[in-house]
C-alpha atoms as a PDB file:
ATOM      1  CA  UNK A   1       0.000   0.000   0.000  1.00  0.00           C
ATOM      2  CA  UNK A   2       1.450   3.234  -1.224  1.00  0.00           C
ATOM      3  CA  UNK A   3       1.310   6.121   1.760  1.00  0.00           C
ATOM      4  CA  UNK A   4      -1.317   7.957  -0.412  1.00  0.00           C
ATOM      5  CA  UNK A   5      -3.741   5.676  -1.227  1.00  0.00           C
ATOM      6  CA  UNK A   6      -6.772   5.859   0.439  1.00  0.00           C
ATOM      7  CA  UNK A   7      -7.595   2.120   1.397  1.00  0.00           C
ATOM      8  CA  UNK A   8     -11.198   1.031   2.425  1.00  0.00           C
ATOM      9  CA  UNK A   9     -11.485  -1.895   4.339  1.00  0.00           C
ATOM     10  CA  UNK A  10     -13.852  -4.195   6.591  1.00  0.00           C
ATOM     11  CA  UNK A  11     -12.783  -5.103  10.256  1.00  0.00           C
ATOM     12  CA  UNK A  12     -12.767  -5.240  13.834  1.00  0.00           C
ATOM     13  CA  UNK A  13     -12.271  -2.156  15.948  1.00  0.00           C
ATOM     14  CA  UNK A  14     -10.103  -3.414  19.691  1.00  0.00           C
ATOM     15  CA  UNK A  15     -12.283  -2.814  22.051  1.00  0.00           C
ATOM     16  CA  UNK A  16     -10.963  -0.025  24.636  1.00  0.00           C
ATOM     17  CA  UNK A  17     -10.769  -2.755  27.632  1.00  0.00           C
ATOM     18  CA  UNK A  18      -8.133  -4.281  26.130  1.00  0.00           C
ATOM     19  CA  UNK A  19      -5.531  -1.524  25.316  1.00  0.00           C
ATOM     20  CA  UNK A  20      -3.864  -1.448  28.249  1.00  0.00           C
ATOM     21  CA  UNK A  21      -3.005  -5.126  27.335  1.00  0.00           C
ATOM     22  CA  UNK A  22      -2.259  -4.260  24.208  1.00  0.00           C
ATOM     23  CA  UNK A  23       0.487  -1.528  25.482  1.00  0.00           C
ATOM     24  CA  UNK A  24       2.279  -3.820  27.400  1.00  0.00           C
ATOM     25  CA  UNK A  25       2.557  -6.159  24.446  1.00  0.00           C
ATOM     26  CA  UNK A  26       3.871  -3.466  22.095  1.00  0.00           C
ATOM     27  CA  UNK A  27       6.453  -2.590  24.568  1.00  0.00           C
ATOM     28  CA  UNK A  28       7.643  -5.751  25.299  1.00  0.00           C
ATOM     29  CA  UNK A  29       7.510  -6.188  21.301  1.00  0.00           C
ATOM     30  CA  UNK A  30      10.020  -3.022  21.393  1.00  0.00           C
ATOM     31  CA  UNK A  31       7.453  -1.478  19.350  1.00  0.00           C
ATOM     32  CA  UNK A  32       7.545   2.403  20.581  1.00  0.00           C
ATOM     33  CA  UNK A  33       8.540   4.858  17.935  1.00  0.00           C
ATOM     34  CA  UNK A  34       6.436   3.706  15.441  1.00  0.00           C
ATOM     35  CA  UNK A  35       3.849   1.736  17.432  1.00  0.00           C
ATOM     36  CA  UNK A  36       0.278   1.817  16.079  1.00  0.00           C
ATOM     37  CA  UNK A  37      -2.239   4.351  18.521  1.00  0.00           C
ATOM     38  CA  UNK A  38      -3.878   2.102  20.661  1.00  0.00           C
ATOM     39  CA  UNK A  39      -7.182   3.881  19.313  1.00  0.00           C
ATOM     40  CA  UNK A  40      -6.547   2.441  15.684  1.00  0.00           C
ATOM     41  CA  UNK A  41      -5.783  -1.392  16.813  1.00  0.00           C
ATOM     42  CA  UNK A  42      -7.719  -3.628  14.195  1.00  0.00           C
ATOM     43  CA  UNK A  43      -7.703  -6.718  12.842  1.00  0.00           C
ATOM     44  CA  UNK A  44      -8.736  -6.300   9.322  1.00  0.00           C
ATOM     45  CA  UNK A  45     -11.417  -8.809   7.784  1.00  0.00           C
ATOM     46  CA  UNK A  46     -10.994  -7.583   3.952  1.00  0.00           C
ATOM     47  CA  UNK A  47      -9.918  -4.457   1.707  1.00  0.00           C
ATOM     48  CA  UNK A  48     -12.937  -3.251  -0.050  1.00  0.00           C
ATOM     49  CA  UNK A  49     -10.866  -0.299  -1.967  1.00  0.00           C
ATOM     50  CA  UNK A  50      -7.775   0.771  -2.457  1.00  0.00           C
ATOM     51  CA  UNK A  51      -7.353   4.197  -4.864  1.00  0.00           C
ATOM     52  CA  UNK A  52      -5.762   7.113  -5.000  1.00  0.00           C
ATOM     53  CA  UNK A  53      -8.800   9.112  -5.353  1.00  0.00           C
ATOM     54  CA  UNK A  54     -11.405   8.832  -2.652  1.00  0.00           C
ATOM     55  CA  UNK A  55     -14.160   6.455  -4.307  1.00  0.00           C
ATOM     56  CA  UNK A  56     -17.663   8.478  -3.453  1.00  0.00           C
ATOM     57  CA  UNK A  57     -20.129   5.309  -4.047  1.00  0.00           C
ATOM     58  CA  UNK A  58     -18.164   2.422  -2.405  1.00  0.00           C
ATOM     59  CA  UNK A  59     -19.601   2.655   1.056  1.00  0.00           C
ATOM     60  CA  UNK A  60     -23.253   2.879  -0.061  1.00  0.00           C
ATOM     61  CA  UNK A  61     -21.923  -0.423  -2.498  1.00  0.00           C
ATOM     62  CA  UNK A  62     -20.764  -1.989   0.765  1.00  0.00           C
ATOM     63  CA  UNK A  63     -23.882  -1.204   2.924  1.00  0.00           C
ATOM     64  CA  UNK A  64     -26.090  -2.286  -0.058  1.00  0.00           C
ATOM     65  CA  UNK A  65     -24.287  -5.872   0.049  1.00  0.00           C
ATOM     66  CA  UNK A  66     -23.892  -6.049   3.486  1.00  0.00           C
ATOM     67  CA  UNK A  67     -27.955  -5.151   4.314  1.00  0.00           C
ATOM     68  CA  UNK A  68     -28.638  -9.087   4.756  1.00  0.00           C
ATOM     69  CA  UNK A  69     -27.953 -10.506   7.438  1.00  0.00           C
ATOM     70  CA  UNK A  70     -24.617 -10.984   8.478  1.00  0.00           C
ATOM     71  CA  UNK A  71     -23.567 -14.201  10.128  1.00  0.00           C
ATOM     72  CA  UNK A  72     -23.024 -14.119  14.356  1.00  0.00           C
ATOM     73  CA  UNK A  73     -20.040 -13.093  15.360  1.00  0.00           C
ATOM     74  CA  UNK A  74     -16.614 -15.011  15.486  1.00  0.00           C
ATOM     75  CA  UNK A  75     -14.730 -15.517  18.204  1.00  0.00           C
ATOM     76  CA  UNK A  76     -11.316 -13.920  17.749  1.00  0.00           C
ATOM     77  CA  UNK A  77      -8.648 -15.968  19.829  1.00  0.00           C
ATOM     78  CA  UNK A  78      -5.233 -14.373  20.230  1.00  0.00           C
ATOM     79  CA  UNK A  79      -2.349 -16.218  20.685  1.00  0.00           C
ATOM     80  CA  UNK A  80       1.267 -15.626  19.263  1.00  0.00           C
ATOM     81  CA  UNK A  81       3.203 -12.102  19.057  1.00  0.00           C
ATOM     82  CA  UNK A  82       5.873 -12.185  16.896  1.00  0.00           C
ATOM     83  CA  UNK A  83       8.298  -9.448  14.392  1.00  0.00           C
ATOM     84  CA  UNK A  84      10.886  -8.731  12.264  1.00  0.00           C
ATOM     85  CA  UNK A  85      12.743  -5.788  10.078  1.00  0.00           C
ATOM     86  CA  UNK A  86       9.319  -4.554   9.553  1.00  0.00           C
ATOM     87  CA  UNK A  87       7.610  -4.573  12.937  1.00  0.00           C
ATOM     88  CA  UNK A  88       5.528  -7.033  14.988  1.00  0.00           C
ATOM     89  CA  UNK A  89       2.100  -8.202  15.031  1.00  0.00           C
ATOM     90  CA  UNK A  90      -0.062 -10.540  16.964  1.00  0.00           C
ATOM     91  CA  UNK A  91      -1.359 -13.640  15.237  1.00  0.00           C
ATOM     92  CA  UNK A  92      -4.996 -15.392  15.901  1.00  0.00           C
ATOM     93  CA  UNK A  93      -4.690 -19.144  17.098  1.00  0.00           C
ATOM     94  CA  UNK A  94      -6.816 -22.343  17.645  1.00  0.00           C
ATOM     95  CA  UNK A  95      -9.865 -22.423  15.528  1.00  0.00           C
ATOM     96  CA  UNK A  96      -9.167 -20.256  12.758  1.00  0.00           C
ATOM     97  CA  UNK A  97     -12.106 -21.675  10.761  1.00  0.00           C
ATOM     98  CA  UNK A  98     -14.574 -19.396  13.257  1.00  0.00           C
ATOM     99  CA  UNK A  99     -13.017 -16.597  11.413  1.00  0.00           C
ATOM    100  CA  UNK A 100     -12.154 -17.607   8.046  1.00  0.00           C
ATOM    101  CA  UNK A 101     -16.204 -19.178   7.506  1.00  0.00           C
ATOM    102  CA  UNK A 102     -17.104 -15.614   8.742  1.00  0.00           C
ATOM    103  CA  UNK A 103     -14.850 -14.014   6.200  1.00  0.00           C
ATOM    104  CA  UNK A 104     -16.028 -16.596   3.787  1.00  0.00           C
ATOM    105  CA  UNK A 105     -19.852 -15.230   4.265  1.00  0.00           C
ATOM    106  CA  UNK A 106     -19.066 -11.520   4.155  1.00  0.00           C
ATOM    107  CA  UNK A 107     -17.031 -12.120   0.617  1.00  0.00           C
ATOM    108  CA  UNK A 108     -20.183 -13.911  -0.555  1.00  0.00           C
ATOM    109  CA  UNK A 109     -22.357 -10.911   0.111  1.00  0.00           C
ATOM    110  CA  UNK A 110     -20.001  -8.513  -1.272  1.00  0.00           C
ATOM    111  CA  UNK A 111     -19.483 -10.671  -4.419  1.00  0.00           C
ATOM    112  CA  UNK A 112     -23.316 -10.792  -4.890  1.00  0.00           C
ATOM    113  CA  UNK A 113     -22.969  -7.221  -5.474  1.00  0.00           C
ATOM    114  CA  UNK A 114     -19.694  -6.919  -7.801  1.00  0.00           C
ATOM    115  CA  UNK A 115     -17.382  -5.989  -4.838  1.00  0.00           C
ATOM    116  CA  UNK A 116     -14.512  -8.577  -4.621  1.00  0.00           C
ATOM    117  CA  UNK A 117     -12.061  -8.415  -1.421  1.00  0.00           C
ATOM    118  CA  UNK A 118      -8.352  -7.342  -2.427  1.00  0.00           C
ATOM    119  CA  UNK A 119      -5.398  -8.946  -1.780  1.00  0.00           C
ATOM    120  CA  UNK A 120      -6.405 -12.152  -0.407  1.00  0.00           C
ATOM    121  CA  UNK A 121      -4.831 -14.366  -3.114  1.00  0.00           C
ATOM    122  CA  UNK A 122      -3.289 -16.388  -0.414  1.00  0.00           C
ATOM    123  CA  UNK A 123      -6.500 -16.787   1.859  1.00  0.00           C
ATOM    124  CA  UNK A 124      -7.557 -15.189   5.310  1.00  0.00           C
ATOM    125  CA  UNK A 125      -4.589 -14.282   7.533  1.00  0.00           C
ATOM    126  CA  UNK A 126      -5.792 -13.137  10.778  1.00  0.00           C
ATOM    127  CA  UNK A 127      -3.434 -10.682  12.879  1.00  0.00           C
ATOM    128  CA  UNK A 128      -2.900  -7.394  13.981  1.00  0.00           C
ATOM    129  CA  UNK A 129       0.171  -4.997  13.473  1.00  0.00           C
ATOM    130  CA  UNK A 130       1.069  -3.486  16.990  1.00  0.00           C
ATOM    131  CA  UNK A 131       3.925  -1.274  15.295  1.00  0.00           C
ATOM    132  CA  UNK A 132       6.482  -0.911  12.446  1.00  0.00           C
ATOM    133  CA  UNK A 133       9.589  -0.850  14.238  1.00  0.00           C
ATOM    134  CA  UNK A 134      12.668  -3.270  13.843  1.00  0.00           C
ATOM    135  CA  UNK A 135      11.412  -6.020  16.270  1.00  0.00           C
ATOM    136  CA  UNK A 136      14.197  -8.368  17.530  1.00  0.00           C
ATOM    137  CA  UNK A 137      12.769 -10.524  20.257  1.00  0.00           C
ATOM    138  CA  UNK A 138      11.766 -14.046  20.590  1.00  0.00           C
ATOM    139  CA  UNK A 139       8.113 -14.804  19.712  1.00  0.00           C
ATOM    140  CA  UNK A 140       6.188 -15.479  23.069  1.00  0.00           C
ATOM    141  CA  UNK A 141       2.090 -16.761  23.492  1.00  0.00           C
ATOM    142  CA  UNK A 142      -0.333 -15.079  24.690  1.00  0.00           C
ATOM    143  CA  UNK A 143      -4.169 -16.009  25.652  1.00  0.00           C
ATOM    144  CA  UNK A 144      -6.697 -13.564  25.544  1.00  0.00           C
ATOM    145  CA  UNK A 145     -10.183 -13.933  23.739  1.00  0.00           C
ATOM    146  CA  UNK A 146     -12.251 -11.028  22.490  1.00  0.00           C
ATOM    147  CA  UNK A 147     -15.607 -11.073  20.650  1.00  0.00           C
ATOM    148  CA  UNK A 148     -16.200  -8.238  18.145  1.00  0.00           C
ATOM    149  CA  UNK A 149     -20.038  -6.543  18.534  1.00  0.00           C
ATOM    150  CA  UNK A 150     -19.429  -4.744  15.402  1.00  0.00           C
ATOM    151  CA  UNK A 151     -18.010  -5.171  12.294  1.00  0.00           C
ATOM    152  CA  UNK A 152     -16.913  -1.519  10.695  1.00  0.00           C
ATOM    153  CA  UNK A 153     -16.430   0.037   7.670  1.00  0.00           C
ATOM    154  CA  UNK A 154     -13.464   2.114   7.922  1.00  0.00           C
ATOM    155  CA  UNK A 155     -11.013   4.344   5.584  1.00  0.00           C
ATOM    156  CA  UNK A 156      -7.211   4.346   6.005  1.00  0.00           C
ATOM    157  CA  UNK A 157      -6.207   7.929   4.376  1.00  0.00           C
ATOM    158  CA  UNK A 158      -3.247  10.148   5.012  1.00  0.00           C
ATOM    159  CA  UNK A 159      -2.818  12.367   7.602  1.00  0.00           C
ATOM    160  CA  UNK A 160      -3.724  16.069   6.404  1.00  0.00           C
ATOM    161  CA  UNK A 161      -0.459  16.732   8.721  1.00  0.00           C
ATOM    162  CA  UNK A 162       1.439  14.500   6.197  1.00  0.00           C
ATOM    163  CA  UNK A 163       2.614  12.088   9.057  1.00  0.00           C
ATOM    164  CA  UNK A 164       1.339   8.495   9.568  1.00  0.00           C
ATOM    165  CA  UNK A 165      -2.393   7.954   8.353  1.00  0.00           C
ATOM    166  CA  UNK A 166      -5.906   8.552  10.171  1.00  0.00           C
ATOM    167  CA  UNK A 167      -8.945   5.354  10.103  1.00  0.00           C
ATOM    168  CA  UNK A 168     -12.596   6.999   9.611  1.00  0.00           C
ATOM    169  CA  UNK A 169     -15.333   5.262  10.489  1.00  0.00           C
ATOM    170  CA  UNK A 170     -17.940   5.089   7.380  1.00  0.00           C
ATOM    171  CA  UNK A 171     -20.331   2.509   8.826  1.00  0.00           C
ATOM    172  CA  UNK A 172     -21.122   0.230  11.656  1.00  0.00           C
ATOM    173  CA  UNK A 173     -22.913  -3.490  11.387  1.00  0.00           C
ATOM    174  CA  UNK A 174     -23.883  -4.563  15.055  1.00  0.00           C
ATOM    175  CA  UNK A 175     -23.248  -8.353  15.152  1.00  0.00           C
ATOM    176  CA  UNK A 176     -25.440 -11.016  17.158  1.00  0.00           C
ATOM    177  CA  UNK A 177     -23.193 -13.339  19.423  1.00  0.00           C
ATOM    178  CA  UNK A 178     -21.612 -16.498  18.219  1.00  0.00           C
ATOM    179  CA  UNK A 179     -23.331 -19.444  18.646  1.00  0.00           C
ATOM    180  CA  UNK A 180     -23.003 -21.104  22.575  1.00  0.00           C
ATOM    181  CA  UNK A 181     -20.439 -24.016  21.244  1.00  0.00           C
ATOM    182  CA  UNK A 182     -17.936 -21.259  19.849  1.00  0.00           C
ATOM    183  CA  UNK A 183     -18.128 -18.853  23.317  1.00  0.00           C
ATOM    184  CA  UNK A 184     -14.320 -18.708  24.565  1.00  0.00           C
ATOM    185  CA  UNK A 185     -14.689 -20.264  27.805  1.00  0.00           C
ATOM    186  CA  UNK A 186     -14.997 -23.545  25.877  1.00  0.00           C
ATOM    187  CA  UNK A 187     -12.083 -25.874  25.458  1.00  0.00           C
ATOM    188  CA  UNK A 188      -9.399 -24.751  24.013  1.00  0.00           C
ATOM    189  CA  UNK A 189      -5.943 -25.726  22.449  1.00  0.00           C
ATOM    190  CA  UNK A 190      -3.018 -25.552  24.776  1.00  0.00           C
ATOM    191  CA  UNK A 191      -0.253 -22.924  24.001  1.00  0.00           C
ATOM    192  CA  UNK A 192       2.987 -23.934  22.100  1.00  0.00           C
ATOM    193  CA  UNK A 193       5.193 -22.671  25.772  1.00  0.00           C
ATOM    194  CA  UNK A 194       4.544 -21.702  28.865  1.00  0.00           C
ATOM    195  CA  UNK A 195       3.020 -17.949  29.613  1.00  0.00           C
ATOM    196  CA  UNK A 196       4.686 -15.262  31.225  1.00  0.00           C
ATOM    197  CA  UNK A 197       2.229 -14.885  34.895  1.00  0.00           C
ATOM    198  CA  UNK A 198       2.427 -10.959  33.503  1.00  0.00           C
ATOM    199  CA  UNK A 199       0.444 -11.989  30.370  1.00  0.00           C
ATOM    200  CA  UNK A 200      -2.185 -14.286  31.466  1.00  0.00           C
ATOM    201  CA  UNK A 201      -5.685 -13.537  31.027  1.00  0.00           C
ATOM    202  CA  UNK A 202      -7.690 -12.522  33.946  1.00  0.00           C
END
């Protein structure tokens, strides 16, 4: 993605409990000069748009697909933080097919309507970027669950300041919970090592 595109995309928001969490992982990470604001955490679901000129009918396209009804929510299960020259980013775990046949249903309600998610040539990889600095640490585990309520429309542009980008909201979907079987107290796949006590879940 070129720093002056303006990329649309489909995702999940972190909910505002979590960022503290989320702080301590980026610093641990050694992500701090070019950490993402804990405000624009996301995990991204699909890219909708991606132009250099702001595309004025997309989001009513994407609302128009979207207006069935979307599937129940997906558990998101977090579970492995790990980085390189380019940064770090936290990985999903366990289950990934909770996600990926949520993905799966979105796509087929955008396709219905001639919108087809970019760059997913290689399939659904969950994750989110914490930061874009040079991250030289050994990968550690961590267990946390978190259930999205809404799924969002939201446009990555450049900062009018010229530094970094900004995420605007364009449209909420409020999503129904996941079915009981998929709720994250259920059974669950142990971790690859043992958990730092600072980083287990409450």
């Amino acid at each position: 993605m070129s720093s002056q595109t303006i990329r649309t995309f489909l995702g999940f928001q972190l909910p505002p409990a979590l960022r503290p969490l989320f702080a301590e992982w980026q610093r641990r990470a050694g992500q701090t000069a070019n950490a993402v604001d804990l405000a624009m955490l996301h995990l991204t679901l699909c890219v909708v748009g991606e132009t250099f000129q702001r595309d004025l009918f997309l989001r009513n396209r994407v609302i128009a697909a979207l207006s069935a009804a979307l599937p129940p929510a997906a558990p998101i299960r977090l579970g492995r933080i790990h980085g390189g020259a380019m940064g770090a980013e936290l990985v999903t775990r366990g289950r990934a097919h909770e996600i990926k046949d949520f993905f799966e249903a979105v796509a087929t309600l955008l396709g219905s309507h001639g919108i087809d998610p970019l760059h997913r040539v290689s399939g659904l990889r969950p994750h989110i970027t914490l930061g874009y600095d040079r991250a030289l640490f050994d990968a550690f585990n961590v267990i946390r669950h978190w259930t999205p309520e809404q799924l969002l429309l939201i446009e990555s542009r450049p900062h009018p300041g010229g530094k970094g980008r900004e995420h605007l909201v364009l449209h909420r979907w409020p999503l129904l919970p996941p079915a009981q079987s998929a709720f994250a107290f259920m059974a669950e796949e142990p971790p690859a090592s043992p958990i730092p006590p600072l980083l287990r879940a409450a």
